[in-house]
Protein backbone atom coordinates (compact mmCIF):
# COMPACT_ATOMS: atom_id res chain seq x y z
CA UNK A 1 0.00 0.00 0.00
CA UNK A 2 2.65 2.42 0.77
CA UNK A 3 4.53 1.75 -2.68
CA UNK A 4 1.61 2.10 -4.30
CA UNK A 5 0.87 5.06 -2.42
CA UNK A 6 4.00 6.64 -2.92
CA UNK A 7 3.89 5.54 -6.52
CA UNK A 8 1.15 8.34 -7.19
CA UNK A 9 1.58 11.71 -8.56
CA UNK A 10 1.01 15.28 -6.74
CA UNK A 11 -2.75 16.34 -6.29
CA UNK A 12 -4.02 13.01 -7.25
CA UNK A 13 -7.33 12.55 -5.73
CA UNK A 14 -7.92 9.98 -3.00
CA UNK A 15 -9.99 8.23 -0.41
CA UNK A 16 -8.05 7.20 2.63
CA UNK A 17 -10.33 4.86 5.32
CA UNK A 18 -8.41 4.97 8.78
CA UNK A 19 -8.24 5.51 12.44
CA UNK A 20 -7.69 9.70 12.83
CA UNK A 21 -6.18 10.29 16.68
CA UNK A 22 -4.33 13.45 18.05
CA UNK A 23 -0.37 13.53 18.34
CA UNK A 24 1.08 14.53 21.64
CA UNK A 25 3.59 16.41 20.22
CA UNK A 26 2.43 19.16 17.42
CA UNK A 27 3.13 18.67 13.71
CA UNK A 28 4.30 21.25 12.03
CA UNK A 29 3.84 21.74 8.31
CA UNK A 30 0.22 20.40 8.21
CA UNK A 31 -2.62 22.21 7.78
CA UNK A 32 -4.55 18.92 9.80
CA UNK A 33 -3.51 18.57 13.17
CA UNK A 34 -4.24 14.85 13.49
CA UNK A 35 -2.43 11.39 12.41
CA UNK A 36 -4.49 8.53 10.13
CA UNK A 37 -3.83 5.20 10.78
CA UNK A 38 -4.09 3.93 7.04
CA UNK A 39 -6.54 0.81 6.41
CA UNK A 40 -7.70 1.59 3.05
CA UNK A 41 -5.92 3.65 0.30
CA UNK A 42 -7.40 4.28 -2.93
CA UNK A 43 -7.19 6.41 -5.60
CA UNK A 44 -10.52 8.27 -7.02
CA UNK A 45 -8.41 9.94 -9.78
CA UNK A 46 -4.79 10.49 -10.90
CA UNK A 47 -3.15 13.98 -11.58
CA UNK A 48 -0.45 13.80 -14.50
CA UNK A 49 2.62 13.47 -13.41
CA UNK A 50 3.79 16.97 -14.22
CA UNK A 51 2.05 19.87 -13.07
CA UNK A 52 2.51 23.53 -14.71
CA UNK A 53 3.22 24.90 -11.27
CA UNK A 54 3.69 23.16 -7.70
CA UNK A 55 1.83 24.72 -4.79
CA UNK A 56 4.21 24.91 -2.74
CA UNK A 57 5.48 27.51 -4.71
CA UNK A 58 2.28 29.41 -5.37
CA UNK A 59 1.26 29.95 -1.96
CA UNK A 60 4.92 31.59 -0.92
CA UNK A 61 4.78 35.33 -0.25
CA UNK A 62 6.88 37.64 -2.15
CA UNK A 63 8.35 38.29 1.59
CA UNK A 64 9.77 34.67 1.83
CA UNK A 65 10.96 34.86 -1.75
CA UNK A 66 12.81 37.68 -0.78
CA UNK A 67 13.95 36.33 2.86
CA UNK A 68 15.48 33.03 1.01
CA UNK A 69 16.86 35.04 -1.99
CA UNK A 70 18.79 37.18 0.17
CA UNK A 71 19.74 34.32 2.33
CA UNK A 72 21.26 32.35 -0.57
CA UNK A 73 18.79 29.75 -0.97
CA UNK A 74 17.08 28.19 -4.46
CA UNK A 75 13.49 29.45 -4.15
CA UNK A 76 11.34 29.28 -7.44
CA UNK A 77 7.64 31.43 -7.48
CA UNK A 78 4.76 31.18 -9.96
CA UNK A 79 4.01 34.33 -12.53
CA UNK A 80 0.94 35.68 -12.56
CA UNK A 81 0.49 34.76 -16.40
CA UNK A 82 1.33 31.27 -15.04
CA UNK A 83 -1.21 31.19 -12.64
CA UNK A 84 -4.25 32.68 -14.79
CA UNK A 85 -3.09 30.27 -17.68
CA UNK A 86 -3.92 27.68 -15.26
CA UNK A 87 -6.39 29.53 -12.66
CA UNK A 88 -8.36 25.40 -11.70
CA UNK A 89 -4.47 24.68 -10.35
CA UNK A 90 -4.12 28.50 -8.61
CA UNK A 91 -7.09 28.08 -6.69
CA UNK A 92 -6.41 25.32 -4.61
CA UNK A 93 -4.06 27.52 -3.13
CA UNK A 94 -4.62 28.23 0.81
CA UNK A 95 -4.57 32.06 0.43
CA UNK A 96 -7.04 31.93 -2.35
CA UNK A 97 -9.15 29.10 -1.31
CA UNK A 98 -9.93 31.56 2.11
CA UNK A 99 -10.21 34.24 -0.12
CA UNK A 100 -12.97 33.29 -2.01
CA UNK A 101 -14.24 32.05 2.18
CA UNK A 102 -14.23 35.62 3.17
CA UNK A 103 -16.31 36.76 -0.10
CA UNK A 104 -18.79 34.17 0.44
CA UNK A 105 -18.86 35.10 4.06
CA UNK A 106 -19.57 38.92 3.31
CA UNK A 107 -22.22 37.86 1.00
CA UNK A 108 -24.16 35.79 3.45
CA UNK A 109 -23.50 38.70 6.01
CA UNK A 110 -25.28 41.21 3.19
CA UNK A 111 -28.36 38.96 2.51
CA UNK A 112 -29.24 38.11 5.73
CA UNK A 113 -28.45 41.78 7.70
CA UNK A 114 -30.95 43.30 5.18
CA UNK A 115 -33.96 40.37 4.70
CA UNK A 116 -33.64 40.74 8.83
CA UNK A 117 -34.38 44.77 8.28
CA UNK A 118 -37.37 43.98 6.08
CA UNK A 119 -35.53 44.40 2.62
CA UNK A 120 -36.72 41.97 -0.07
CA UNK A 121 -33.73 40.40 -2.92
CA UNK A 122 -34.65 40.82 -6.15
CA UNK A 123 -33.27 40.27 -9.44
CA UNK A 124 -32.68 42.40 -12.02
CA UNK A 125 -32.26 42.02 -15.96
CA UNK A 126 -28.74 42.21 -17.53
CA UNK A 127 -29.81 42.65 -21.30
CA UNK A 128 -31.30 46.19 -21.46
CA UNK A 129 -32.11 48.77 -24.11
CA UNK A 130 -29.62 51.97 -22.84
CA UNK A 131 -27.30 52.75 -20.92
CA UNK A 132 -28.65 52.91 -16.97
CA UNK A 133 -25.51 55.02 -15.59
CA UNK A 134 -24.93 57.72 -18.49
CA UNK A 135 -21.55 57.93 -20.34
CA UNK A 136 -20.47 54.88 -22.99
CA UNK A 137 -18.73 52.73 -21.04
CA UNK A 138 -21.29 49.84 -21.93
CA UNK A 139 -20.91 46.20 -24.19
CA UNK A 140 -23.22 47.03 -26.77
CA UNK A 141 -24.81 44.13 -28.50
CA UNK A 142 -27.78 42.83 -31.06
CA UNK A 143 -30.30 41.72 -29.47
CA UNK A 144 -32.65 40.04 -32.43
CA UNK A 145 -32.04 42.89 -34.21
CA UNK A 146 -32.05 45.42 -31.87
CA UNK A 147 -29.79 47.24 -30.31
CA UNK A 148 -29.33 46.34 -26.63
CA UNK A 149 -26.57 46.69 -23.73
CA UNK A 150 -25.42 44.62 -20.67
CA UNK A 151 -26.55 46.27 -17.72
CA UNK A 152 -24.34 48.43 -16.04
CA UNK A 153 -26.35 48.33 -12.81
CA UNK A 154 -29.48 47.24 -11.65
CA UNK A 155 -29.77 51.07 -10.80
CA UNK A 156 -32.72 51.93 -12.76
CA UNK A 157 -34.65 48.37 -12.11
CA UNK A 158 -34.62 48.87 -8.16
CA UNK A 159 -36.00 51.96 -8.80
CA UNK A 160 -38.69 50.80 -10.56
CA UNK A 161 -39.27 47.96 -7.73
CA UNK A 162 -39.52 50.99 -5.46
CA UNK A 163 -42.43 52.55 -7.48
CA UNK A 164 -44.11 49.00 -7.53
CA UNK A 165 -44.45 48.92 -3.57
CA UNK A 166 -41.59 47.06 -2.71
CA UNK A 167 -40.40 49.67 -0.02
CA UNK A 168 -36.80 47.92 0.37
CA UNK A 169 -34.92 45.82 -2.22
CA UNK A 170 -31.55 44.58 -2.70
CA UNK A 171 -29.83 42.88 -5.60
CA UNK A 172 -26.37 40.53 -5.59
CA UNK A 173 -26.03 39.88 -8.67
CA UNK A 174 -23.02 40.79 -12.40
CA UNK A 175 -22.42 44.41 -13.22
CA UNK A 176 -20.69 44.95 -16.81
CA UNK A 177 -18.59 47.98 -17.20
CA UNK A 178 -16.73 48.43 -21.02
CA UNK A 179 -14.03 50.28 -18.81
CA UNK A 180 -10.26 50.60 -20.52
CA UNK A 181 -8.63 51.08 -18.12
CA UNK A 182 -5.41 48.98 -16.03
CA UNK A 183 -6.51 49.72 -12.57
CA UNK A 184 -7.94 47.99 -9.20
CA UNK A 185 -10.21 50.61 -9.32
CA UNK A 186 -11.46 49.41 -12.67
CA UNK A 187 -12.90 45.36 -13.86
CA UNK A 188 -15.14 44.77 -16.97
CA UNK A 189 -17.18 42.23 -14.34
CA UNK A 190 -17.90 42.40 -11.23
CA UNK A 191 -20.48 40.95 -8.25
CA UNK A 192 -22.67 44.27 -7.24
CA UNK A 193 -23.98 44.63 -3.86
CA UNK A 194 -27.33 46.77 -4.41
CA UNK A 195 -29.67 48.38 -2.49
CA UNK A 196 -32.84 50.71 -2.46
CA UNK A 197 -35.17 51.77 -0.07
CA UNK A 198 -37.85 54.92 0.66
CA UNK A 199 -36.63 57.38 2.76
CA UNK A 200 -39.07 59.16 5.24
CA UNK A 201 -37.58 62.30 5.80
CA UNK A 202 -33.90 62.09 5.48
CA UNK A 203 -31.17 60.76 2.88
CA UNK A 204 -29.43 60.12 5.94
CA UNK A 205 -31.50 56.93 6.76
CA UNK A 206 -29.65 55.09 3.51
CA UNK A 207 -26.16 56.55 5.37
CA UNK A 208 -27.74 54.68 8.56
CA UNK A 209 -28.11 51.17 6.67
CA UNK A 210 -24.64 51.84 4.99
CA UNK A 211 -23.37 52.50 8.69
CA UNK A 212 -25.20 49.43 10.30
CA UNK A 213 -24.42 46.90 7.50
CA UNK A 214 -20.96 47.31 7.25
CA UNK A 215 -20.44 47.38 10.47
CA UNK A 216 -21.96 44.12 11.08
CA UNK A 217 -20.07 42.36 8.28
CA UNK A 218 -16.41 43.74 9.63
CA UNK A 219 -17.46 42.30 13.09
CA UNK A 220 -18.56 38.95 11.89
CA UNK A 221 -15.65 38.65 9.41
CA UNK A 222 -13.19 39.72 12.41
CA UNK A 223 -15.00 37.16 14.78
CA UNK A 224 -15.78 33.85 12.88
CA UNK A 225 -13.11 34.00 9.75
CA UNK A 226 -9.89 34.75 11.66
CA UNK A 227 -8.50 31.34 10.47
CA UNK A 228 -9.02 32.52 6.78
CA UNK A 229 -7.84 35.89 7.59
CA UNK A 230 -4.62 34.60 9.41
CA UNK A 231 -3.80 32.10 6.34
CA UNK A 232 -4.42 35.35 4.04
CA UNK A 233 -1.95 37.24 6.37
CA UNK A 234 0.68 34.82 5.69
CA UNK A 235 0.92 35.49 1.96
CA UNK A 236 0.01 38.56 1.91
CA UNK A 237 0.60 40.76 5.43
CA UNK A 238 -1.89 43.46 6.37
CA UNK A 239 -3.06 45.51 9.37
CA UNK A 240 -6.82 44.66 10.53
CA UNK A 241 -9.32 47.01 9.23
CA UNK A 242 -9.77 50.09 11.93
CA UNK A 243 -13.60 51.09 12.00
CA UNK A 244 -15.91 52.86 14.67
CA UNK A 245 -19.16 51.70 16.06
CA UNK A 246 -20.60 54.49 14.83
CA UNK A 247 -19.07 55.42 11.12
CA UNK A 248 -17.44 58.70 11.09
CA UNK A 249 -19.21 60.96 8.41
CA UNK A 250 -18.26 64.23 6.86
CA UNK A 251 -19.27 66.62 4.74
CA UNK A 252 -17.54 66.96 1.39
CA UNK A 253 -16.78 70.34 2.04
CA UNK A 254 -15.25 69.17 5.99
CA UNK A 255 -13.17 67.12 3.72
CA UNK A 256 -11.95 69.36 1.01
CA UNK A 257 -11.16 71.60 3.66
CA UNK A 258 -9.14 69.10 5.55
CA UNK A 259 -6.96 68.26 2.37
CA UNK A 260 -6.42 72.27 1.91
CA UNK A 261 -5.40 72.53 5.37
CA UNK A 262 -2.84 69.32 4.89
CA UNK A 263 -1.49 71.25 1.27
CA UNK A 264 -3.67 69.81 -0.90
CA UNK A 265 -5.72 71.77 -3.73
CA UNK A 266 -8.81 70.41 -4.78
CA UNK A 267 -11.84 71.92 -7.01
CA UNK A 268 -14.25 72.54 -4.20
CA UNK A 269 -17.10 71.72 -6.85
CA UNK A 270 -15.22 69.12 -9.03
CA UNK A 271 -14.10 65.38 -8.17
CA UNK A 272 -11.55 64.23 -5.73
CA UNK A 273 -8.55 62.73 -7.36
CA UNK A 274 -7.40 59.19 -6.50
CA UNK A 275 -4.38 60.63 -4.69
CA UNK A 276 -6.67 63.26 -3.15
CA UNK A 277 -8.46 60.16 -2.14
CA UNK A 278 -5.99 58.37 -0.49
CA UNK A 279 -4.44 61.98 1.19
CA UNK A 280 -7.93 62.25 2.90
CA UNK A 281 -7.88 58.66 4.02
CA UNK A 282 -4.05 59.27 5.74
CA UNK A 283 -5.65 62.52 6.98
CA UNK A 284 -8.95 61.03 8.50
CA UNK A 285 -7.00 58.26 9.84
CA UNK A 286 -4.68 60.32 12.38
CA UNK A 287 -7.09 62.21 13.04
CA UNK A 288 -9.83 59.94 13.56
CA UNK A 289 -8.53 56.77 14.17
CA UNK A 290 -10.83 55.03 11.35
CA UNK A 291 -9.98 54.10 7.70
CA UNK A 292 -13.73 53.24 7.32
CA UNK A 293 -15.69 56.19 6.69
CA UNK A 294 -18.65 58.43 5.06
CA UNK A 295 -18.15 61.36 2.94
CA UNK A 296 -21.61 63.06 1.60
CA UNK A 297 -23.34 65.92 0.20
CA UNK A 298 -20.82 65.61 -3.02
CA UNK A 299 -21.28 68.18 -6.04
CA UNK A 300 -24.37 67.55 -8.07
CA UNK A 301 -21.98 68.03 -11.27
CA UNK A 302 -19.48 64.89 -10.80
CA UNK A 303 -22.79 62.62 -9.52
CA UNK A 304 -24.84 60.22 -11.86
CA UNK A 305 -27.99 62.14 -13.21
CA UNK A 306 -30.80 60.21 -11.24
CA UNK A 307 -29.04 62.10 -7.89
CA UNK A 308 -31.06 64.78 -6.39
CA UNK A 309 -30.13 67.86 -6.05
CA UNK A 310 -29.70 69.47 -2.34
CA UNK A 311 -32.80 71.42 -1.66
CA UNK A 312 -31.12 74.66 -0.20
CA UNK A 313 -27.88 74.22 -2.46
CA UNK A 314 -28.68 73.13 -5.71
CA UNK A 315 -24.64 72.90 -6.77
CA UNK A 316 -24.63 70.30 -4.36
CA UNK A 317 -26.27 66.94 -3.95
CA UNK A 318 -27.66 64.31 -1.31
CA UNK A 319 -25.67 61.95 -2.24
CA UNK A 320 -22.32 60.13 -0.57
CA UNK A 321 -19.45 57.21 -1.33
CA UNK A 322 -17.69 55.09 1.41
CA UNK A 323 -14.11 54.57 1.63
CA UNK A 324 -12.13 51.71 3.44
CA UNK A 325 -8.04 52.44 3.49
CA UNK A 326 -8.70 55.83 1.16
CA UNK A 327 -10.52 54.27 -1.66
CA UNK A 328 -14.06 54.47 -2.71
CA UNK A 329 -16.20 51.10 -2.03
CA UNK A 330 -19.56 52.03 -2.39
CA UNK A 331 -21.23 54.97 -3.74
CA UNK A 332 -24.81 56.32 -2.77
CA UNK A 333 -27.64 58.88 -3.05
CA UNK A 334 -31.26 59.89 -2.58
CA UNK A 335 -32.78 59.42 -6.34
CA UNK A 336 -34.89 61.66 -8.21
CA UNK A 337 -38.43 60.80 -8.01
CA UNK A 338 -40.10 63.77 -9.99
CA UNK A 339 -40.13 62.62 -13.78
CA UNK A 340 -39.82 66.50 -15.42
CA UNK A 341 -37.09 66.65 -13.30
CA UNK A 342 -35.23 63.30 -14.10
CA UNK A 343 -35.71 63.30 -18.03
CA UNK A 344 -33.86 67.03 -17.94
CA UNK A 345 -31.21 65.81 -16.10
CA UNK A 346 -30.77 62.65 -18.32
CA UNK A 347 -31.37 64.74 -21.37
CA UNK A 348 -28.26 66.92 -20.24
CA UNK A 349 -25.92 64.58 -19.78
CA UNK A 350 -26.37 63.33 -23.79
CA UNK A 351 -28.51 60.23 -22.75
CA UNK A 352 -31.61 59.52 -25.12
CA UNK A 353 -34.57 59.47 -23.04
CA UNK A 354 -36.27 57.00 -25.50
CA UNK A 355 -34.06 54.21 -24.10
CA UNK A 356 -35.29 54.81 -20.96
CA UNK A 357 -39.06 55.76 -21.15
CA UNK A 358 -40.12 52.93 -18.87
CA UNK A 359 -38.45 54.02 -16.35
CA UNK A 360 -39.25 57.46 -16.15
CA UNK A 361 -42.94 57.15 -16.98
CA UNK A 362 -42.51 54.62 -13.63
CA UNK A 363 -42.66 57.72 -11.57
CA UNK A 364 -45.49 59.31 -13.19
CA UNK A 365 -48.10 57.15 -11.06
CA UNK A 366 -46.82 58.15 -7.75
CA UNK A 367 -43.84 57.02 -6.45
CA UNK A 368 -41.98 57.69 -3.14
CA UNK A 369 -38.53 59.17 -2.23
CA UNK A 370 -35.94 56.76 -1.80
CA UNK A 371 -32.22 56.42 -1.89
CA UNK A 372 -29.77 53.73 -1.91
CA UNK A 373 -26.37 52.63 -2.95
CA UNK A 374 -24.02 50.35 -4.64
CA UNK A 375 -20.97 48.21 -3.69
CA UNK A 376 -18.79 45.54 -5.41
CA UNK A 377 -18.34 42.65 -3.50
CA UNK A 378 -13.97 41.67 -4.78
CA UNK A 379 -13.26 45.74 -4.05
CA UNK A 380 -14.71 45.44 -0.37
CA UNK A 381 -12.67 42.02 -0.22
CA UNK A 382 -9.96 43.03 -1.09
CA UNK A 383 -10.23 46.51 0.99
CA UNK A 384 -10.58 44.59 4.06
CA UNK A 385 -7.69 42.28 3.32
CA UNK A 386 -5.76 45.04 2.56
CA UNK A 387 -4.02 43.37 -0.84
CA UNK A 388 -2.05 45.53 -1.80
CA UNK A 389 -1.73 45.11 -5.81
């Protein structure tokens, strides 16, 4: 048995029928902490003998490489064009096998925090006629002869569930974005964490779930996945994520002001750079002690054209984004429920009306206030992990 066994190639599959018992003494090396008496060895499926990549290799940190480089040992790591060429084989890696743990595990968080607060998941279609957030950063397609786009967002559909009745909705489900662009701020696909809900007197209530939510999903990550965050910290090292019980929020004005103060020029009316991003996260961080945080009422110009406009300050709107280590992670606002109102705003921003008449004749029949925001699910990962790529 043990020649045969041995005889076997690396990540063969098999089924192995003994007596498991606890070693006095520790192994080390072993992700099991148990011995197996072998009785019955048999193998369920054999691996070729030559693999494009051992393990072993793939799940070293560039720190080790780097430790055994300099101390004059043979170390060999895996490429990243190695490992997508053969992502099956990358995956059973321990870093990424947790990873994908700790997405599931913010998922489950997601679903169940908001069916608990009354919100009902919906789905939303993918193939639609326009574009639903403005701009051309869609995959156009024929759809039986017509022209037709994957959905950019379920943005204008939970809208429409909120004219139906629904009250609260969310959505997990594929975002496409036709974005060129090399970034981690930027992927084609993408799992989006949506919500909507009527607001009763205040955009601030959407800010509340936001607050609530997140906070519930750090704490249960932090408390049942430390195993899968500990095997993550191996590969890749990272300090744990620093949030409040209450989420800090400020005003986008509190935080232009805080970059000017700190050197930093921004266009109080125009968009905050990436760096300008990431100063304000240092900044809010020593001074605050958080890298989780709200920033809100941004400038109506630089938001989507379904945000409404601040009552008393019409250059600005009630609208928000979330950052976790200085970048943006989810991005929110009260909607526009008056239909003059939304099909001028679409109509400035270029965006043919006609693709979107369903939607705004849904608010001709009476529809409600309401608010709510977006997220993707591998940017708040890997926010919280603090991968650094």
């Amino acid at each position: 048995m043990v020649k045969f066994a041995s005889s076997l190639s690396k990540e063969s599959c098999v089924d192995v029928e003994g007596i498991v018992s606890v070693p006095k003494t520790p192994i080390k090396g072993t992700t099991q902490q148990v011995e197996v008496q072998v009785r019955k060895f048999y193998c369920v499926s054999k691996a070729l003998p030559t693999l494009p990549f051992n393990l072993e290799d793939a799940s070293r940190s560039e720190f080790e490489i780097k430790k055994k480089l300099q101390a004059g040992e043979q170390v060999v790591g895996v490429n990243q064009d190695t490992r997508l060429n053969n992502r099956f084989l990358d995956l059973r890696t321990p870093d990424n096998q947790e990873t994908f743990q700790i997405s599931s595990q913010v998922k489950s968080v997601f679903s169940q925090f908001l069916l608990r607060e009354e919100f009902c998941w919906i789905d939303t279609p993918k193939l639609i006629a326009g574009s639903s957030e403005g701009g051309s950063a869609v995959f156009k397609l024929d759809y039986n002869g017509q022209p037709a786009c994957l959905a950019q967002s379920p943005q204008l559909h939970k809208q429409m569930s909120i004219c139906a009745g629904f009250g609260r909705v969310f959505v997990m489900g594929p975002v496409f974005r036709a974005e060129k662009s090399d970034t981690t701020r930027h992927i084609c696909e993408f799992t989006g964490l949506d919500v909507e809900m009527e607001i009763k007197e205040h955009y601030s209530e959407v800010m509340d779930i936001v607050d609530h939510l997140f906070v519930a999903i750090f704490d249960h990550l932090n408390k049942e996945c430390q195993k899968a965050l500990d095997t993550i910290r191996e590969k890749f090292p990272f300090e744990p994520l620093k949030y409040l019980r209450k989420t800090l929020r400020l005003t986008f004005q509190e935080g232009v002001q805080m970059l000017k103060v700190a050197g930093v020029e921004v266009d109080p009316l125009g968009d905050l750079s990436i760096e300008s991003e990431r100063k304000l996260g240092q900044l809010v961080l020593e001074k605050y002690d958080t890298v989780f945080y709200i920033l809100h009422h941004y400038p109506l110009a630089i938001r989507p054209f379904y945000t409404m406009p601040c009552y008393d300050d019409t250059a600005y709107s009630n609208s928000f984004d979330v950052f976790i280590r200085g970048e943006e992670i989810i991005s929110g606002s009260q909607r526009i429920h008056i239909p003059e109102l939304l099909a001028a705003r679409a109509e400035a921003r270029g965006i043919d009306v006609k693709t979107m008449s369903t939607y705004i004749d849904s608010f001709r029949y009476g529809a409600f206030p309401h608010g709510g925001f977006g997220a993707g699910l591998e940017r708040v990962v890997m926010l919280f992990c603090g991968f650094n790529f």
